[in-house]
PDB file of N, CA and C in Angstrom:
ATOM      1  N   UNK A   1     -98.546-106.323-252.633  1.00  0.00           N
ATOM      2  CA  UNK A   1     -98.731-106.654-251.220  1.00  0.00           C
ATOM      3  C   UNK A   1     -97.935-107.929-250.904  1.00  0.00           C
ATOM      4  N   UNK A   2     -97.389-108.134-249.596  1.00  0.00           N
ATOM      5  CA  UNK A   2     -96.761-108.667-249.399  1.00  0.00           C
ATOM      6  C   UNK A   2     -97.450-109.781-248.767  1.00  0.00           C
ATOM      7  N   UNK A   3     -97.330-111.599-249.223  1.00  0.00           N
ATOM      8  CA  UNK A   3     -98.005-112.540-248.182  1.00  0.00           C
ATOM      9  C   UNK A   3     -96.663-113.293-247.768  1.00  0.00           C
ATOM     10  N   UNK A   4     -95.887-113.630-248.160  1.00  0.00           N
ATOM     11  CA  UNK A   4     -95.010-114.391-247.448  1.00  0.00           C
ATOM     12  C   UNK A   4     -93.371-113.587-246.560  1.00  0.00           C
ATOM     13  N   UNK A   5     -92.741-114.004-245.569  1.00  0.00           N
ATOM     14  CA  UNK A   5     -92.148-113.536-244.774  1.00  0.00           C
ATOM     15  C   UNK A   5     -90.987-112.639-245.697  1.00  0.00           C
ATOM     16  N   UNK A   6     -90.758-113.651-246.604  1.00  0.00           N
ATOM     17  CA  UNK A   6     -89.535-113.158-247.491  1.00  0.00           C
ATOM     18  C   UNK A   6     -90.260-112.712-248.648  1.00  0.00           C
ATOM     19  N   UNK A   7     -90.811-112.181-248.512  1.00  0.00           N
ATOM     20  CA  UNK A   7     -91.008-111.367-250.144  1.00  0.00           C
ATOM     21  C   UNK A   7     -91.226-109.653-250.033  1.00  0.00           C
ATOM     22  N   UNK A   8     -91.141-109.129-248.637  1.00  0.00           N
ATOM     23  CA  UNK A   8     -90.276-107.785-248.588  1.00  0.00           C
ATOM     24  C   UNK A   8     -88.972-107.961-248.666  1.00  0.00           C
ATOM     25  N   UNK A   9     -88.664-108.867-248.884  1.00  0.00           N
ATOM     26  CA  UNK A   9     -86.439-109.011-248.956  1.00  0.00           C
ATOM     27  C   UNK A   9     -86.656-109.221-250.323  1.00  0.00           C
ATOM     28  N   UNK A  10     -87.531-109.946-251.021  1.00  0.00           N
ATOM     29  CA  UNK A  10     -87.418-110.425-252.733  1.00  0.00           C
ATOM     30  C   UNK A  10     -87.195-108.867-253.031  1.00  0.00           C
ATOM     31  N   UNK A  11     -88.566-107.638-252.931  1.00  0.00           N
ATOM     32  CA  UNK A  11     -88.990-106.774-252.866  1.00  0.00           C
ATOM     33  C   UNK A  11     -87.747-105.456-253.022  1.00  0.00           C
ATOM     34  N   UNK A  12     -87.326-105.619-251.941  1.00  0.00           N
ATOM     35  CA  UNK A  12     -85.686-104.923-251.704  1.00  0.00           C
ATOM     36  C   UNK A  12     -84.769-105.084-252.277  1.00  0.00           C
ATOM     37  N   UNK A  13     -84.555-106.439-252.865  1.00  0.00           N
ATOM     38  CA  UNK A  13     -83.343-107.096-253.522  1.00  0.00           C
ATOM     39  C   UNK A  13     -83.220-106.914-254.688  1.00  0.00           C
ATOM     40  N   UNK A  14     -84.103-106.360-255.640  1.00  0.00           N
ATOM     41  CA  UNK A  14     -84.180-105.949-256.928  1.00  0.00           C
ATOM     42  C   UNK A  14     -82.884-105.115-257.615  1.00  0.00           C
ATOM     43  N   UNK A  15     -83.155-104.179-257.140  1.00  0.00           N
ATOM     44  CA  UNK A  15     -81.942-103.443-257.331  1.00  0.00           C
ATOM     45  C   UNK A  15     -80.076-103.956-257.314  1.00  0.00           C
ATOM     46  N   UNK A  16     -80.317-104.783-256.519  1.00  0.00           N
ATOM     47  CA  UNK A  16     -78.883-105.817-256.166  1.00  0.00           C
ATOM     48  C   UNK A  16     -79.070-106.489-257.300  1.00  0.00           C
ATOM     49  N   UNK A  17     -80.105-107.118-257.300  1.00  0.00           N
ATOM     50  CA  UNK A  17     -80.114-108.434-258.229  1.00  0.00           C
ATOM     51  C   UNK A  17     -79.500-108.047-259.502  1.00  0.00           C
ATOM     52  N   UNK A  18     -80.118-106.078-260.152  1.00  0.00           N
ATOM     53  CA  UNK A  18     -79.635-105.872-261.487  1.00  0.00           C
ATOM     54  C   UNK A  18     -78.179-105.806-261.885  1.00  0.00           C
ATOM     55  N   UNK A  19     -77.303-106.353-260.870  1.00  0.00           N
ATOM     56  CA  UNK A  19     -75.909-106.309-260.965  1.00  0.00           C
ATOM     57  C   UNK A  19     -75.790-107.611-261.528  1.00  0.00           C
ATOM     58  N   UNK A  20     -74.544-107.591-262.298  1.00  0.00           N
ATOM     59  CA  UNK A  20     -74.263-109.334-262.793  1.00  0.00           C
ATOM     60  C   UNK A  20     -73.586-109.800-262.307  1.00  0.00           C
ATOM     61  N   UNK A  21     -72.763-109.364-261.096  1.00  0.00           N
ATOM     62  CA  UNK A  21     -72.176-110.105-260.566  1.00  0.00           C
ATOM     63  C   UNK A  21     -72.686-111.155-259.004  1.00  0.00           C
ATOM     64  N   UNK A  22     -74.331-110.545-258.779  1.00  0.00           N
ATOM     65  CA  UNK A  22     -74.733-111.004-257.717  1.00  0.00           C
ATOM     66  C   UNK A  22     -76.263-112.363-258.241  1.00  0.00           C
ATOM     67  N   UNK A  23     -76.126-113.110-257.393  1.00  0.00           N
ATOM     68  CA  UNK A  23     -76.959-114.138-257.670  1.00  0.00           C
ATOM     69  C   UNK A  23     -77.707-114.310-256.327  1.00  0.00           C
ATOM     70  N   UNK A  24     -78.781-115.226-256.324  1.00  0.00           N
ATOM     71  CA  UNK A  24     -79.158-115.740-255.344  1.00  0.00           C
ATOM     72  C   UNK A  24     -78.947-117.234-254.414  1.00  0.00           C
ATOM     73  N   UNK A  25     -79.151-117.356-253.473  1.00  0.00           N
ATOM     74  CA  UNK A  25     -78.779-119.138-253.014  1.00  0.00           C
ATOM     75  C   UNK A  25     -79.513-119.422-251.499  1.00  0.00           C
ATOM     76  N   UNK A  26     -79.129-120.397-250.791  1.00  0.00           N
ATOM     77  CA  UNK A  26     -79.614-120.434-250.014  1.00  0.00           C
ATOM     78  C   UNK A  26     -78.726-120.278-248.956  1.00  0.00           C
ATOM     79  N   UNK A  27     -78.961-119.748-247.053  1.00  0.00           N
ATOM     80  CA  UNK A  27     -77.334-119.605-246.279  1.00  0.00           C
ATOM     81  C   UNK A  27     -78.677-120.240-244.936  1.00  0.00           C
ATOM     82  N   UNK A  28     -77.996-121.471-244.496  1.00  0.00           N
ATOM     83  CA  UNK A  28     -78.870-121.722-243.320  1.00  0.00           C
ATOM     84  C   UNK A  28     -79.929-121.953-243.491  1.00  0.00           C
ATOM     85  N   UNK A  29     -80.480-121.871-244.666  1.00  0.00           N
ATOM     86  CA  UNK A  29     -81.960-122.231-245.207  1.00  0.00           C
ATOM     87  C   UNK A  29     -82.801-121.120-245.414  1.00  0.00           C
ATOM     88  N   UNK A  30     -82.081-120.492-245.279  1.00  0.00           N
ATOM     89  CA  UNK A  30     -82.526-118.948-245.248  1.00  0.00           C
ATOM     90  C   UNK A  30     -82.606-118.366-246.848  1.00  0.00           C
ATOM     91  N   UNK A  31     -83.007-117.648-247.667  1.00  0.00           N
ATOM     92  CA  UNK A  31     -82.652-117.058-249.217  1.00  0.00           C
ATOM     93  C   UNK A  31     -81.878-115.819-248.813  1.00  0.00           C
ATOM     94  N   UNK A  32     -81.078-115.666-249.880  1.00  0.00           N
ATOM     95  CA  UNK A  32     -79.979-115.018-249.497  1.00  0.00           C
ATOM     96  C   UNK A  32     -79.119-114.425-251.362  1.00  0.00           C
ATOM     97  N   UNK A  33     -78.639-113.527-250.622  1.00  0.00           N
ATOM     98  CA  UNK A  33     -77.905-112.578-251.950  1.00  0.00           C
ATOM     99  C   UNK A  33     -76.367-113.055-251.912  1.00  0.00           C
ATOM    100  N   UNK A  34     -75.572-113.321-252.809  1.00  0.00           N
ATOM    101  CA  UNK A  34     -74.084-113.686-253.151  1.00  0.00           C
ATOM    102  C   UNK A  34     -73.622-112.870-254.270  1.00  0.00           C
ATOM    103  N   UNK A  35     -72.392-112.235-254.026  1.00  0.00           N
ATOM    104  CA  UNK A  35     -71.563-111.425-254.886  1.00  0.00           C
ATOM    105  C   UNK A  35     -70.215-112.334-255.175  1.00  0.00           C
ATOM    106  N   UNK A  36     -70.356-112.981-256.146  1.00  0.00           N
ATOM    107  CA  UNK A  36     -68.441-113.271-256.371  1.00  0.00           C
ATOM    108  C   UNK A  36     -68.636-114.855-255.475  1.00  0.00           C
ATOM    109  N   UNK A  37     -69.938-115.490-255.018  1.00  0.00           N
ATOM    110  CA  UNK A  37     -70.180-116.461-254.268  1.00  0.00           C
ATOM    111  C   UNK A  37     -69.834-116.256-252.791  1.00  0.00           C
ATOM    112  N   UNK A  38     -69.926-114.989-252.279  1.00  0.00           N
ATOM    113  CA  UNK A  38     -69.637-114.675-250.679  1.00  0.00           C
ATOM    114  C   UNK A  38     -70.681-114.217-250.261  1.00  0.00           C
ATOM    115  N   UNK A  39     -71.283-114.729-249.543  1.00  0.00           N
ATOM    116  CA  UNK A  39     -73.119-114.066-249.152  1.00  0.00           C
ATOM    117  C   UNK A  39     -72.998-112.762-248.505  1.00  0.00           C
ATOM    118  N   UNK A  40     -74.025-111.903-248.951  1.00  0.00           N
ATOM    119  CA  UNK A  40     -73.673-110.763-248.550  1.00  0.00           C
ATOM    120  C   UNK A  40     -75.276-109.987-247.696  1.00  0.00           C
ATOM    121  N   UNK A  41     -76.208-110.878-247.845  1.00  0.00           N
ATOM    122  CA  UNK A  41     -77.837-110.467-247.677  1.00  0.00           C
ATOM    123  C   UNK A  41     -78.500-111.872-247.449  1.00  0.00           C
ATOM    124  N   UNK A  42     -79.434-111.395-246.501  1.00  0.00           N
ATOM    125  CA  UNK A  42     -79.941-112.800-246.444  1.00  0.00           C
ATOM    126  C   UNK A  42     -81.319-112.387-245.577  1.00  0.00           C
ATOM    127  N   UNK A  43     -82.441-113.180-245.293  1.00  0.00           N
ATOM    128  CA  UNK A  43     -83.905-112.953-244.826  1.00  0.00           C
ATOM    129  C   UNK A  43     -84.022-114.208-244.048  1.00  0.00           C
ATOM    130  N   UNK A  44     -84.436-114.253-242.951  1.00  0.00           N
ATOM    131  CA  UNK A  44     -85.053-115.194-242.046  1.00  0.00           C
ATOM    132  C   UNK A  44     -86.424-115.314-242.552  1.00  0.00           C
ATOM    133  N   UNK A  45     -86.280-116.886-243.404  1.00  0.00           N
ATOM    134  CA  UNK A  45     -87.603-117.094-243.542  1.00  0.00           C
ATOM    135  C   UNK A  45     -88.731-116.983-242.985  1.00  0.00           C
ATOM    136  N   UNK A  46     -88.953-117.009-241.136  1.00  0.00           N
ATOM    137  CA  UNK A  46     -89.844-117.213-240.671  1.00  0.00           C
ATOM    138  C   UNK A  46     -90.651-116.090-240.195  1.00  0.00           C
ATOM    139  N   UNK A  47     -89.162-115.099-240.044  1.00  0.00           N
ATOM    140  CA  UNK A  47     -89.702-113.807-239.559  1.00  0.00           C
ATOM    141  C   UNK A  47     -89.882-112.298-240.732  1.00  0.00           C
ATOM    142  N   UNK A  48     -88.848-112.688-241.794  1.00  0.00           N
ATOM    143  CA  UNK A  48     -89.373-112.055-242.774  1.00  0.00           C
ATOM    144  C   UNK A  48     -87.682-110.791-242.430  1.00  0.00           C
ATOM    145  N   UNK A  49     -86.905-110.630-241.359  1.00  0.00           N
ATOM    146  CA  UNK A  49     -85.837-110.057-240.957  1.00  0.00           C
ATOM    147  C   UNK A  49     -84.901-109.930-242.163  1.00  0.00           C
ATOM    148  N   UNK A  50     -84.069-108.994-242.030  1.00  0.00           N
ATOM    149  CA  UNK A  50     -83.217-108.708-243.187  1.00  0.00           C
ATOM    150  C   UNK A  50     -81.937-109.220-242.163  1.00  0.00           C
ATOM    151  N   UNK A  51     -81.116-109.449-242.986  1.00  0.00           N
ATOM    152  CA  UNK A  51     -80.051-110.154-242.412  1.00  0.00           C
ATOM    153  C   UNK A  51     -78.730-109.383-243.229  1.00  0.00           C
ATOM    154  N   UNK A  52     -77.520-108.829-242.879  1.00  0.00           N
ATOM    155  CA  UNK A  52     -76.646-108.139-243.679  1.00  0.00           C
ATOM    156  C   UNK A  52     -75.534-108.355-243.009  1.00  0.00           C
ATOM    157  N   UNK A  53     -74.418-108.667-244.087  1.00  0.00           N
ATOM    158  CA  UNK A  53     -72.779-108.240-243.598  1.00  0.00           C
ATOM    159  C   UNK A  53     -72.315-107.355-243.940  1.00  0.00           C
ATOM    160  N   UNK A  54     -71.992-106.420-243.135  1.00  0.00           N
ATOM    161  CA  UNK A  54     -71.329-105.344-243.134  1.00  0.00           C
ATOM    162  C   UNK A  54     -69.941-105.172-242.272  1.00  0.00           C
ATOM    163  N   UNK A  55     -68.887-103.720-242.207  1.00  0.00           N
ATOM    164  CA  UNK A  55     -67.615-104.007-241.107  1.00  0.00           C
ATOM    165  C   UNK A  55     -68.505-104.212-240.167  1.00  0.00           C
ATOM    166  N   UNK A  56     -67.284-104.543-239.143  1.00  0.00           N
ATOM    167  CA  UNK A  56     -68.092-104.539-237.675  1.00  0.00           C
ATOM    168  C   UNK A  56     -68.224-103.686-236.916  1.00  0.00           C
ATOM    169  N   UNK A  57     -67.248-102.279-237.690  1.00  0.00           N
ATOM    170  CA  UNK A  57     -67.892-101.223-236.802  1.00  0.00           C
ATOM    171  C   UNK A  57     -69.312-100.369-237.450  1.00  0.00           C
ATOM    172  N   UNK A  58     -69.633-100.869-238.448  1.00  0.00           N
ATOM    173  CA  UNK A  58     -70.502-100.478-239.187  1.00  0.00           C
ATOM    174  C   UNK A  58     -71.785-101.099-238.052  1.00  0.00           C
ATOM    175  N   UNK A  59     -71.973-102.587-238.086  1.00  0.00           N
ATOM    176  CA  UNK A  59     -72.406-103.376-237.659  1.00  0.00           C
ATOM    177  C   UNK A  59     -72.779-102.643-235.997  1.00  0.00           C
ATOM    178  N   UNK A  60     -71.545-102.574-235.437  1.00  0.00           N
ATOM    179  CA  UNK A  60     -71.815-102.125-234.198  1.00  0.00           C
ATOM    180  C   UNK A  60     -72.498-100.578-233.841  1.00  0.00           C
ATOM    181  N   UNK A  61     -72.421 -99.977-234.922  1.00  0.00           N
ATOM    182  CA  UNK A  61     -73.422 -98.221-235.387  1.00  0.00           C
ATOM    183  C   UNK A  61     -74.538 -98.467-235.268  1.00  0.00           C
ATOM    184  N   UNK A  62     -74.457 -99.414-236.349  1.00  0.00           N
ATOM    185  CA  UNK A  62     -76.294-100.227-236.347  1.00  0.00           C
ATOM    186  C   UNK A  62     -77.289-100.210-235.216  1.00  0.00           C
ATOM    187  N   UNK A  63     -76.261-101.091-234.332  1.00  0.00           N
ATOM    188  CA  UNK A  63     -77.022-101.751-233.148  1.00  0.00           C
ATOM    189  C   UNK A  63     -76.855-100.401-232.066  1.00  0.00           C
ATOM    190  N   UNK A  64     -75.856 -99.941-232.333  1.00  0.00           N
ATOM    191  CA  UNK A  64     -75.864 -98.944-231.056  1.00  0.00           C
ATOM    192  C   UNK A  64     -77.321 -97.644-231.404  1.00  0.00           C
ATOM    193  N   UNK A  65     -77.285 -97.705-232.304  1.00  0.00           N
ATOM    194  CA  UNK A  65     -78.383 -96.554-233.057  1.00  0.00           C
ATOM    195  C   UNK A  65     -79.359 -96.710-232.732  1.00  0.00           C
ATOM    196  N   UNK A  66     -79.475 -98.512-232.601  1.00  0.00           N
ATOM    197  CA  UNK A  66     -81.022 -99.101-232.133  1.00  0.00           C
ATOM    198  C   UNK A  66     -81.728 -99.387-233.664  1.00  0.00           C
ATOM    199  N   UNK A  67     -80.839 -98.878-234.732  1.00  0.00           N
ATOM    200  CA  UNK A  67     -81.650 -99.560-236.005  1.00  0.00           C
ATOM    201  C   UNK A  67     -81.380-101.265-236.142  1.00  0.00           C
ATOM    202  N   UNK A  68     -80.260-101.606-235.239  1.00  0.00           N
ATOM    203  CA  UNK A  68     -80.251-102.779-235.708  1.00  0.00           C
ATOM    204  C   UNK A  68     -80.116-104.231-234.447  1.00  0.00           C
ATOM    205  N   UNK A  69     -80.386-105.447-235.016  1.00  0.00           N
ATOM    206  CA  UNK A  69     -79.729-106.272-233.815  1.00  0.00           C
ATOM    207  C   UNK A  69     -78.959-106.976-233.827  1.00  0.00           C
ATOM    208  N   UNK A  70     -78.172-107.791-232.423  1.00  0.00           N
ATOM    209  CA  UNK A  70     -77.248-108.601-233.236  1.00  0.00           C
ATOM    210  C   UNK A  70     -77.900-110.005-233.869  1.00  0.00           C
ATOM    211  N   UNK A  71     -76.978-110.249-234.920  1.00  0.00           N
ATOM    212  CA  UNK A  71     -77.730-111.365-235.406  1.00  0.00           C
ATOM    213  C   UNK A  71     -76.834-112.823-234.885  1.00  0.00           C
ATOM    214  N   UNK A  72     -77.546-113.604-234.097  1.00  0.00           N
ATOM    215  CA  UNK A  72     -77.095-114.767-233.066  1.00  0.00           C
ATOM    216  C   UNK A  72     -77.970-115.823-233.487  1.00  0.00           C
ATOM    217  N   UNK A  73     -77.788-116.383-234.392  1.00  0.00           N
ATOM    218  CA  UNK A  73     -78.440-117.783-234.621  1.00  0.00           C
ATOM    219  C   UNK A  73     -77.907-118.914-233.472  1.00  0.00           C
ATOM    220  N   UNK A  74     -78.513-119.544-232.972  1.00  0.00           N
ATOM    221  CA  UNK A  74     -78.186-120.816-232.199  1.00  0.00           C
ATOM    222  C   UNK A  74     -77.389-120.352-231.056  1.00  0.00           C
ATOM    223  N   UNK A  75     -77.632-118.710-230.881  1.00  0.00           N
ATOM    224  CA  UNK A  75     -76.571-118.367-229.279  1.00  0.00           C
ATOM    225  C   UNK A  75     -75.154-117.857-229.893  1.00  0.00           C
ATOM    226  N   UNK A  76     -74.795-117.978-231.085  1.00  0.00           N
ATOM    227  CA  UNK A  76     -73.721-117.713-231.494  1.00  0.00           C
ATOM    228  C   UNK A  76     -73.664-116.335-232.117  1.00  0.00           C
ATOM    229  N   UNK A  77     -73.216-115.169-231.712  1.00  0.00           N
ATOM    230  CA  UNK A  77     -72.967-114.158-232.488  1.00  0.00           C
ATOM    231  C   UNK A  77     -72.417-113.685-233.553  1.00  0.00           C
ATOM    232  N   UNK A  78     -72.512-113.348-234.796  1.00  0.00           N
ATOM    233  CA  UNK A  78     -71.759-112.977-235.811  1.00  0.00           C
ATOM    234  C   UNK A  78     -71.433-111.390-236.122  1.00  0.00           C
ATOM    235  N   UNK A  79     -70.146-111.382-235.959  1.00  0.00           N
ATOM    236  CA  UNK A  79     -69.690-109.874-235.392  1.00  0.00           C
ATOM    237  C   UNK A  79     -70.077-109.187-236.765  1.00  0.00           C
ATOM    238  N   UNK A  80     -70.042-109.213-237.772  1.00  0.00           N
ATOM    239  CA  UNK A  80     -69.953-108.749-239.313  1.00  0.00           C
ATOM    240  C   UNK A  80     -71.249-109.078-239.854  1.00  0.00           C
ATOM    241  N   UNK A  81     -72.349-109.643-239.073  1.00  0.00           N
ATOM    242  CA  UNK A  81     -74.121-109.249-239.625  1.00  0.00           C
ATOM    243  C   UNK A  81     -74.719-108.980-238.488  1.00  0.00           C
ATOM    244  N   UNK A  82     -75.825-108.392-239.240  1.00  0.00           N
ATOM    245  CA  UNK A  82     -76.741-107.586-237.921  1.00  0.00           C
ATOM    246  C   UNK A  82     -78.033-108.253-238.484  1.00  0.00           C
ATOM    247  N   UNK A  83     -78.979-108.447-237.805  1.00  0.00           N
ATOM    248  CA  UNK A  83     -80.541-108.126-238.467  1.00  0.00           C
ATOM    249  C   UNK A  83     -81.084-106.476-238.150  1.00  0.00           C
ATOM    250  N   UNK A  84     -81.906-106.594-239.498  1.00  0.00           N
ATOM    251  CA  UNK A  84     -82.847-105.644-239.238  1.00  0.00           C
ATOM    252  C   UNK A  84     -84.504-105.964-239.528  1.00  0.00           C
ATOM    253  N   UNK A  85     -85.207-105.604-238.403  1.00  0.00           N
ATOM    254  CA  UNK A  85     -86.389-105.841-238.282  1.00  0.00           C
ATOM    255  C   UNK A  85     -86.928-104.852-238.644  1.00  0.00           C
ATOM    256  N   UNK A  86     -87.089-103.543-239.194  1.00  0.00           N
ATOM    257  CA  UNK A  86     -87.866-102.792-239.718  1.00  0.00           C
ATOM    258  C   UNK A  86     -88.089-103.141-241.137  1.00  0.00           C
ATOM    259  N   UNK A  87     -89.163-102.428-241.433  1.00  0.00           N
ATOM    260  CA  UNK A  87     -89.718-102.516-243.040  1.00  0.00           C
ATOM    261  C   UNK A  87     -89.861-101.076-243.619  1.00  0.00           C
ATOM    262  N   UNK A  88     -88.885-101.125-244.183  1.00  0.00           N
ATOM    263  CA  UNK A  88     -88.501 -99.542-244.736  1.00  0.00           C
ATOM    264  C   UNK A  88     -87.829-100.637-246.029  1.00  0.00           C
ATOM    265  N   UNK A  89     -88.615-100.176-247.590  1.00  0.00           N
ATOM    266  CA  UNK A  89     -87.874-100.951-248.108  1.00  0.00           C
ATOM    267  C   UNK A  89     -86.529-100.124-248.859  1.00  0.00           C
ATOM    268  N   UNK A  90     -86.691 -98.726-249.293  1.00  0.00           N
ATOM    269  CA  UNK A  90     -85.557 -97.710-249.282  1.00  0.00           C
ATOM    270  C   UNK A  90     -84.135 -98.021-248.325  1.00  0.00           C
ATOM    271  N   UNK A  91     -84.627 -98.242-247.249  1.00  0.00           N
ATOM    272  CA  UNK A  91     -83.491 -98.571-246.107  1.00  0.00           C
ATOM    273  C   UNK A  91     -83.091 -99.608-246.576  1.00  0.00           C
ATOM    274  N   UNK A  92     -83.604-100.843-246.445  1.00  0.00           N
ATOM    275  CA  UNK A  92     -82.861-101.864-246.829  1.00  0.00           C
ATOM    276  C   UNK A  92     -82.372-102.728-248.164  1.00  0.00           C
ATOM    277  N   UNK A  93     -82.806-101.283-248.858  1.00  0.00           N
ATOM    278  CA  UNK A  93     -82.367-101.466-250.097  1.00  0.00           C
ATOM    279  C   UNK A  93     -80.861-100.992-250.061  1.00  0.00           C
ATOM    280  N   UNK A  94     -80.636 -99.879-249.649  1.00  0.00           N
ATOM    281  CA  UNK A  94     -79.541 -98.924-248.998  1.00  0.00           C
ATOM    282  C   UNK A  94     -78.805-100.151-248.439  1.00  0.00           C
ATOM    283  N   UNK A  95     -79.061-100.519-247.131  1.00  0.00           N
ATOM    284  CA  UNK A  95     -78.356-101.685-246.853  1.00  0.00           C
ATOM    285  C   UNK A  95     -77.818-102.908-247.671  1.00  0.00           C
ATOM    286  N   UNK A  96     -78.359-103.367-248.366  1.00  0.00           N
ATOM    287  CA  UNK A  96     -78.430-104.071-249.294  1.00  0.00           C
ATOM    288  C   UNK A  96     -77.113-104.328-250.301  1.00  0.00           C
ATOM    289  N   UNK A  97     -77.446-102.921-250.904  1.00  0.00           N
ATOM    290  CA  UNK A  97     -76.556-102.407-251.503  1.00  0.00           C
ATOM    291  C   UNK A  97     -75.200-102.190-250.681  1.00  0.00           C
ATOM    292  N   UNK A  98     -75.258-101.772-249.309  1.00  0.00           N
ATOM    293  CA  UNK A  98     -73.876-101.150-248.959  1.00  0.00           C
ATOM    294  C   UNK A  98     -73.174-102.764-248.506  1.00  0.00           C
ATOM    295  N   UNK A  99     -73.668-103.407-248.071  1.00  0.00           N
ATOM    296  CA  UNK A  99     -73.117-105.286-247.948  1.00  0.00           C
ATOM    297  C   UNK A  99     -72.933-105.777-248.840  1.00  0.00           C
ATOM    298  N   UNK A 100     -73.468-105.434-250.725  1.00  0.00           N
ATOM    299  CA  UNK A 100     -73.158-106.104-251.413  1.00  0.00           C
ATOM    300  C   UNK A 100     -71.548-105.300-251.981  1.00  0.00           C
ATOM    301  N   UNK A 101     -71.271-104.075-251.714  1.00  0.00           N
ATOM    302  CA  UNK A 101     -69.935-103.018-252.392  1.00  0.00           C
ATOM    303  C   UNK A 101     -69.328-103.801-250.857  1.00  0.00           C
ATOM    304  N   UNK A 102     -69.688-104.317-249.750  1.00  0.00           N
ATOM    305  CA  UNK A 102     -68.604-104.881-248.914  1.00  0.00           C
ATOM    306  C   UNK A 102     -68.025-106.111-249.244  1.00  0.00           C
ATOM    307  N   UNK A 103     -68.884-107.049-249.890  1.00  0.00           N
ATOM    308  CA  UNK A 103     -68.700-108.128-250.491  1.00  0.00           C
ATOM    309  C   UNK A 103     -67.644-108.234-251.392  1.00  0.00           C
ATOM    310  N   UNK A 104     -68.009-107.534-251.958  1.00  0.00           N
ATOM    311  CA  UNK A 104     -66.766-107.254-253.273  1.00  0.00           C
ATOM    312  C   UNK A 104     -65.524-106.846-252.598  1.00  0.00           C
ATOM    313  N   UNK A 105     -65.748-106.123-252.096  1.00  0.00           N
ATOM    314  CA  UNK A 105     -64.067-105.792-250.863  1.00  0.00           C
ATOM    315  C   UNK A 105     -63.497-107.081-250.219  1.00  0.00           C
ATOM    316  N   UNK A 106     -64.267-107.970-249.661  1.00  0.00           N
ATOM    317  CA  UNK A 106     -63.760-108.879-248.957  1.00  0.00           C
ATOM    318  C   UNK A 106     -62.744-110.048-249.997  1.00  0.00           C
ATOM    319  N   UNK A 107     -62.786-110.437-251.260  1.00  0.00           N
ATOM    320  CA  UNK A 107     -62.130-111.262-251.905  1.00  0.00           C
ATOM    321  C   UNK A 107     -61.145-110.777-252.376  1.00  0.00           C
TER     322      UNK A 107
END
């Protein structure tokens, strides 16, 4: 059972984690997943939100689908993460996974 915001993202992240090339850290104060040291996953501590970089037309599927939102910290939009507020942990394991094989693309 879950008591704290981020421990359905701990929960999800398992599977990522068993890779050796991915670690954990912190992005914004937030806990967060890194491949190769490029963050690729991340959880809003307060709300417990999954946070992901993905393309941006990926990104923009997301949101148009209605599975996802944009993710705008401080008013600022970031075209290449979305949040997701559902708790499906299959899904965002899926997600998870598909931001961390983007990660690796990006270097």
């Amino acid at each position: 059972m879950t008591e704290h915001p981020t421990d359905f993202f701990r929960e999800a992240s398992v599977a990522a984690l068993a890779n050796p090339d991915v670690t954990t850290g912190t992005m914004m104060g937030f806990p967060c997943l890194r491949r190769a040291g490029a963050f690729f996953a991340s959880c809003d501590h307060r709300t417990g939100d999954l946070i992901v970089r993905l393309p941006r037309d990926r990104v923009e599927e997301l949101i148009t689908a209605g599975v996802g939102k944009p993710f705008a910290p401080a008013g600022r939009t970031f075209r290449e993460w979305v949040l997701i507020d559902d708790r499906d942990e299959i899904h965002w394991a899926e997600l998870i996974d598909e931001a961390r094989v983007f990660a690796g693309g990006k270097r």
